[in-house]
N, C-alpha and C. Protein backbone atom coordinates (compact mmCIF):
# COMPACT_ATOMS: atom_id res chain seq x y z
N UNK A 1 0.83 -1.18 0.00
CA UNK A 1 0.00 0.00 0.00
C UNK A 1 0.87 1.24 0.00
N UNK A 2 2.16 1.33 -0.86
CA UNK A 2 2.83 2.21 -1.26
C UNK A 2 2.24 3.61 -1.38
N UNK A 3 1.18 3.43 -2.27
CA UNK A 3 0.42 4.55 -2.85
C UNK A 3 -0.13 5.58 -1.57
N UNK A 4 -0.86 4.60 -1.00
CA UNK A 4 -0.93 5.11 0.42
C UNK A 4 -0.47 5.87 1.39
N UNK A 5 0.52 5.52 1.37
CA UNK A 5 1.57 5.86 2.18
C UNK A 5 2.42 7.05 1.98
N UNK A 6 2.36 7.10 0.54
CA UNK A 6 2.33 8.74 0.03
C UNK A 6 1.96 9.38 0.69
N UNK A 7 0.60 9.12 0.19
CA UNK A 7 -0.16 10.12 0.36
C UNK A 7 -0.38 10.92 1.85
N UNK A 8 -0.23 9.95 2.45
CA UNK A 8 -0.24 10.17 4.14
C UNK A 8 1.27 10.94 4.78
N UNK A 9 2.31 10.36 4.05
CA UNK A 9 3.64 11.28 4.99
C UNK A 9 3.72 12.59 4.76
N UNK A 10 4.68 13.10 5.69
CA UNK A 10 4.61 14.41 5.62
C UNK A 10 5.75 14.72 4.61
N UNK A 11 5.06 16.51 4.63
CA UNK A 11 6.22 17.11 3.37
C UNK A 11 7.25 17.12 3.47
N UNK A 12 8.23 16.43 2.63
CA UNK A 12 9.53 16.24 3.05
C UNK A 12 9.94 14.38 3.56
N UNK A 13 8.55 13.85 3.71
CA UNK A 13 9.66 12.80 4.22
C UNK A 13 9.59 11.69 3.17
N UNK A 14 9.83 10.21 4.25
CA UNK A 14 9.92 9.25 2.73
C UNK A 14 9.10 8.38 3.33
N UNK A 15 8.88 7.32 2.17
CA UNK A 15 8.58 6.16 2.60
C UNK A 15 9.37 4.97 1.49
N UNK A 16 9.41 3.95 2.82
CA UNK A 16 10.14 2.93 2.21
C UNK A 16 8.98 1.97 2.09
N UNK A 17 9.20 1.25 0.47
CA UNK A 17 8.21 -0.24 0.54
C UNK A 17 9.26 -1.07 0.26
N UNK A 18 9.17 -2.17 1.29
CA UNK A 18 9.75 -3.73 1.68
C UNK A 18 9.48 -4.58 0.25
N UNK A 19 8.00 -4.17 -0.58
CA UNK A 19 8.19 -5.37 -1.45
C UNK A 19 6.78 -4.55 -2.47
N UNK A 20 7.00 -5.10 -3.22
CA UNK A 20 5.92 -4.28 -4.00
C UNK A 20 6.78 -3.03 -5.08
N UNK A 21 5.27 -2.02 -5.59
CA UNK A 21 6.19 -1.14 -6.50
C UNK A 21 6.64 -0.09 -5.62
N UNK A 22 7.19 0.70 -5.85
CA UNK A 22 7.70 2.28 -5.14
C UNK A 22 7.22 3.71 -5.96
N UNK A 23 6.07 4.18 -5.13
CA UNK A 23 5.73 5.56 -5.87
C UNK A 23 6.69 6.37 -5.34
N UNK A 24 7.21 7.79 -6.14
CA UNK A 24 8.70 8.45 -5.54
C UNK A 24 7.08 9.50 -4.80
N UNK A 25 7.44 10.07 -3.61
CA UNK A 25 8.63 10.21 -3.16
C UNK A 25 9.49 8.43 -2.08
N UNK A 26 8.42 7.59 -2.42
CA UNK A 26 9.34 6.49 -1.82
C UNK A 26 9.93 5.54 -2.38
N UNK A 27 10.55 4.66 -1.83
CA UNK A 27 11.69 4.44 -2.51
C UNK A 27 11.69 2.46 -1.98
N UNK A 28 11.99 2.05 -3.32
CA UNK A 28 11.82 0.14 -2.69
C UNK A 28 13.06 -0.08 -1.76
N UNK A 29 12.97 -1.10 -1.16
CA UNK A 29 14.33 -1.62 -0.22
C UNK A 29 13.80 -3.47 -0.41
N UNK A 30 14.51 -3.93 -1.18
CA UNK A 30 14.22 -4.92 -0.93
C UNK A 30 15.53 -6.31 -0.25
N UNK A 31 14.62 -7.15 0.24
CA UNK A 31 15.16 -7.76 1.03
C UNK A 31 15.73 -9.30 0.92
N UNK A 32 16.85 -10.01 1.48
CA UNK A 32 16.98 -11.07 1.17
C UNK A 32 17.42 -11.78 2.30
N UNK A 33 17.65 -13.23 2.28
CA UNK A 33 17.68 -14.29 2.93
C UNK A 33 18.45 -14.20 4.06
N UNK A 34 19.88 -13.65 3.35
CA UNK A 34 21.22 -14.16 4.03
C UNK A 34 21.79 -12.73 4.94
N UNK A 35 20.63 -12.22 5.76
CA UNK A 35 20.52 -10.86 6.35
C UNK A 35 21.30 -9.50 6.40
N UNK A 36 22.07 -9.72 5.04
CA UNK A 36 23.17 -8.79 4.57
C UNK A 36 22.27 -7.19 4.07
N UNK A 37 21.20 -7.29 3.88
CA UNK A 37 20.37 -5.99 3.43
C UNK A 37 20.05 -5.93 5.42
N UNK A 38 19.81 -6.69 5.98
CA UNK A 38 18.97 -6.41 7.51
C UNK A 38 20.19 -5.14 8.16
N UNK A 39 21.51 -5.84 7.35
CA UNK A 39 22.40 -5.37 8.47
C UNK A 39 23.15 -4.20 8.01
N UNK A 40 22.48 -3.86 6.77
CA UNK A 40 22.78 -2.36 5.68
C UNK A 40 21.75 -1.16 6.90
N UNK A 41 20.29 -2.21 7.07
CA UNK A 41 19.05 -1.27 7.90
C UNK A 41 19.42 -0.88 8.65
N UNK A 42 19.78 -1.90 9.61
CA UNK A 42 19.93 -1.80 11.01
C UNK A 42 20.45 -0.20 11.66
N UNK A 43 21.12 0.43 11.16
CA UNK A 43 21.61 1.68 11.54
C UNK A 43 20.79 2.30 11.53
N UNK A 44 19.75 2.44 10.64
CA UNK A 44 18.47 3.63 10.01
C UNK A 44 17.58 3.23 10.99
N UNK A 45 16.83 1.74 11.13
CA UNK A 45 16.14 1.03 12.76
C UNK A 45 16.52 1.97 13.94
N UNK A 46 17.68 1.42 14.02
CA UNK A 46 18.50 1.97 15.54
C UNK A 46 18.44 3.99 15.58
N UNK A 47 18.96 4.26 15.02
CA UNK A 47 18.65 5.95 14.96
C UNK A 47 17.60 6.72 15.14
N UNK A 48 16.58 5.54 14.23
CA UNK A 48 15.30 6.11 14.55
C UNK A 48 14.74 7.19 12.70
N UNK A 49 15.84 6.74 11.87
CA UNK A 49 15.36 7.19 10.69
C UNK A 49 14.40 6.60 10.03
N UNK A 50 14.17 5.41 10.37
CA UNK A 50 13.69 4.48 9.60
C UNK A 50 12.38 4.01 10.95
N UNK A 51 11.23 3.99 10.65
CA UNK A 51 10.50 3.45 11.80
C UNK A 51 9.24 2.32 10.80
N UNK A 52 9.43 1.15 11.55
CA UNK A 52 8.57 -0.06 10.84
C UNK A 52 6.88 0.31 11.50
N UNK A 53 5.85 0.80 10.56
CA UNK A 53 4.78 0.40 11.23
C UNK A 53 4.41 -0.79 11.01
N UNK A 54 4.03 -1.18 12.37
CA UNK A 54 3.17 -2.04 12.97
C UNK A 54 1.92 -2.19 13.41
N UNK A 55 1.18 -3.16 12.38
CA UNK A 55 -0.49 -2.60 12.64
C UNK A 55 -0.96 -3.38 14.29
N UNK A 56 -1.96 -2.47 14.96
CA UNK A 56 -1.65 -2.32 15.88
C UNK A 56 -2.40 -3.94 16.73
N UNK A 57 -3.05 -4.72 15.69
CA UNK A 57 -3.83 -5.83 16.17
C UNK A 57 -2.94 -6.92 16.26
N UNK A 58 -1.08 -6.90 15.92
CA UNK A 58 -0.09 -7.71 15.93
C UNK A 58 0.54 -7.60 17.37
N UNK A 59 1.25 -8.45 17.29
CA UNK A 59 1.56 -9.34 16.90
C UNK A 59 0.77 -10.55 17.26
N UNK A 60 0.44 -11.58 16.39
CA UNK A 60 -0.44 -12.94 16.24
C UNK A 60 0.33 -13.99 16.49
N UNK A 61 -0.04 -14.86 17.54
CA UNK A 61 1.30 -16.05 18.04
C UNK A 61 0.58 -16.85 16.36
N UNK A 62 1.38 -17.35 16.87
CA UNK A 62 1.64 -18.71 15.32
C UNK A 62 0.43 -19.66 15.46
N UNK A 63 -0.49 -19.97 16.17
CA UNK A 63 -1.54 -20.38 16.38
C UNK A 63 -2.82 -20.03 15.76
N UNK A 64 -2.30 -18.45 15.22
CA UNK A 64 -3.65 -17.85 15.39
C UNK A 64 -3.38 -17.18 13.52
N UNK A 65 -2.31 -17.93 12.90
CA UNK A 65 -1.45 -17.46 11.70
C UNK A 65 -3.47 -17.50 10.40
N UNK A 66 -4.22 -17.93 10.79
CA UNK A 66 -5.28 -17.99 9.76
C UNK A 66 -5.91 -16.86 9.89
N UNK A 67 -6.28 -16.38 11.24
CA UNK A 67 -6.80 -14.92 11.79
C UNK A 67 -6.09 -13.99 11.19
N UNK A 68 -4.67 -14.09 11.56
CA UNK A 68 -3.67 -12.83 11.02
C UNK A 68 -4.19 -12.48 8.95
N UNK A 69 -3.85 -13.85 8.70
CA UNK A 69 -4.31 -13.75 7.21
C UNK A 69 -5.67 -13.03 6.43
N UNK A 70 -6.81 -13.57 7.75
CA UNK A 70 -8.16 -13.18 7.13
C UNK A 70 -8.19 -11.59 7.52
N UNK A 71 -7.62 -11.26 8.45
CA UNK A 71 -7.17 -9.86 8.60
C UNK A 71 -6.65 -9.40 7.49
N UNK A 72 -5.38 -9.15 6.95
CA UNK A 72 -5.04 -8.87 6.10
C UNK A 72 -5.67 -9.28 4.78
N UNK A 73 -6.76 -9.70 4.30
CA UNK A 73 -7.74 -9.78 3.42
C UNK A 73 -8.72 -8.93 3.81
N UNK A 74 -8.94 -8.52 4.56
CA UNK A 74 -9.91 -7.27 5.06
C UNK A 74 -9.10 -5.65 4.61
N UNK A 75 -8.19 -6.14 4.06
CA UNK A 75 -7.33 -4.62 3.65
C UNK A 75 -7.70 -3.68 4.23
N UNK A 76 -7.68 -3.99 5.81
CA UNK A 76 -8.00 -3.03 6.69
C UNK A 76 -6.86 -2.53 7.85
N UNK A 77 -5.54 -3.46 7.53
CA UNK A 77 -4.41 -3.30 8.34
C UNK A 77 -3.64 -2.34 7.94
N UNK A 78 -2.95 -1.72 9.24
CA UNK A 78 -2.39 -0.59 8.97
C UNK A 78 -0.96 -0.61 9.55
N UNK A 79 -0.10 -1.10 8.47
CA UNK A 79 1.34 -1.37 8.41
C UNK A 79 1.55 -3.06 8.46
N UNK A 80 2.16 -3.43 9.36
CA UNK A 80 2.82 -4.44 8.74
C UNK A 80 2.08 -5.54 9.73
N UNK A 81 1.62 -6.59 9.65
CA UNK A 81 0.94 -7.86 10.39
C UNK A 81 2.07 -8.72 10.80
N UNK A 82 2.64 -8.89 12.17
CA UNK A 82 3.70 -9.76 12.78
C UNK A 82 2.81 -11.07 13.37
N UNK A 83 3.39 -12.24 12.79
CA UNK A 83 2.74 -13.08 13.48
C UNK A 83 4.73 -13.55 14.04
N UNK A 84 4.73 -14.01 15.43
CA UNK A 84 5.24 -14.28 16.29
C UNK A 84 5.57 -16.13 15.98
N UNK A 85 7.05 -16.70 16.16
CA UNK A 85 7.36 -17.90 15.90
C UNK A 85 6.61 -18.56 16.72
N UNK A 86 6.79 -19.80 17.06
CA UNK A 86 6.55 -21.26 17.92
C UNK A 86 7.14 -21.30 19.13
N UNK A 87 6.51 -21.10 19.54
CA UNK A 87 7.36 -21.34 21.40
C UNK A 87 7.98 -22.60 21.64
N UNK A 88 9.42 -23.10 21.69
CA UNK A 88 9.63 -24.61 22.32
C UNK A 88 9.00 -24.43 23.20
C-alpha cells in the first residue's frame, strides 16, 4: 500500500516499501535471505530514521497465523501484520 503511504507522509519525508512497486517520493528496499540488506538497515532502525509500522492488532502467536491472514484480506491493516514464531 505504497500509494498510500504517500499520500499520508509528511512534506519532506519518505517512505520505504519492503516489497511491491515504489511511488517516488518512496523508494523500494528490498530484502533477502542471508541478512546482509537487515544489516545495511539496522543503523536507520537503531537511529530512529527508519520506523517499521506495525499494525496495531499484531503481533499474532503462530496459532492464530489464519486470523492474522483473514485480517489482512480485510485490507484493513495498517502497516505491517507480525505473526510471532513457535514457542519450544
Amino acid at each position: 500500500q505504497g500509494d498510500r503511504a504517500v499520500k499520508a507522509v509528511k512534506k519532506g519525508g519518505s517512505v520505504v516499501v519492503i516489497a511491491g512497486a515504489a511511488t517516488p517520493p518512496s523508494f523500494y528496499f528490498g530484502l533477502t535471505s542471508n541478512g546482509e540488506i537487515l544489516k545495511k538497515l539496522n543503523p536507520f532502525l537503531e537511529s530512529g530514521k527508519v520506523k517499521p509500522v506495525l499494525d496495531p492488532k499484531a503481533p499474532y502467536p503462530f496459532d492464530k497465523v489464519n486470523e492474522a491472514f483473514a485480517y489482512l484480506e480485510t485490507e484493513r491493516a495498517t502497516g505491517k501484520v507480525v505473526i510471532f514464531p513457535i514457542n519450544p
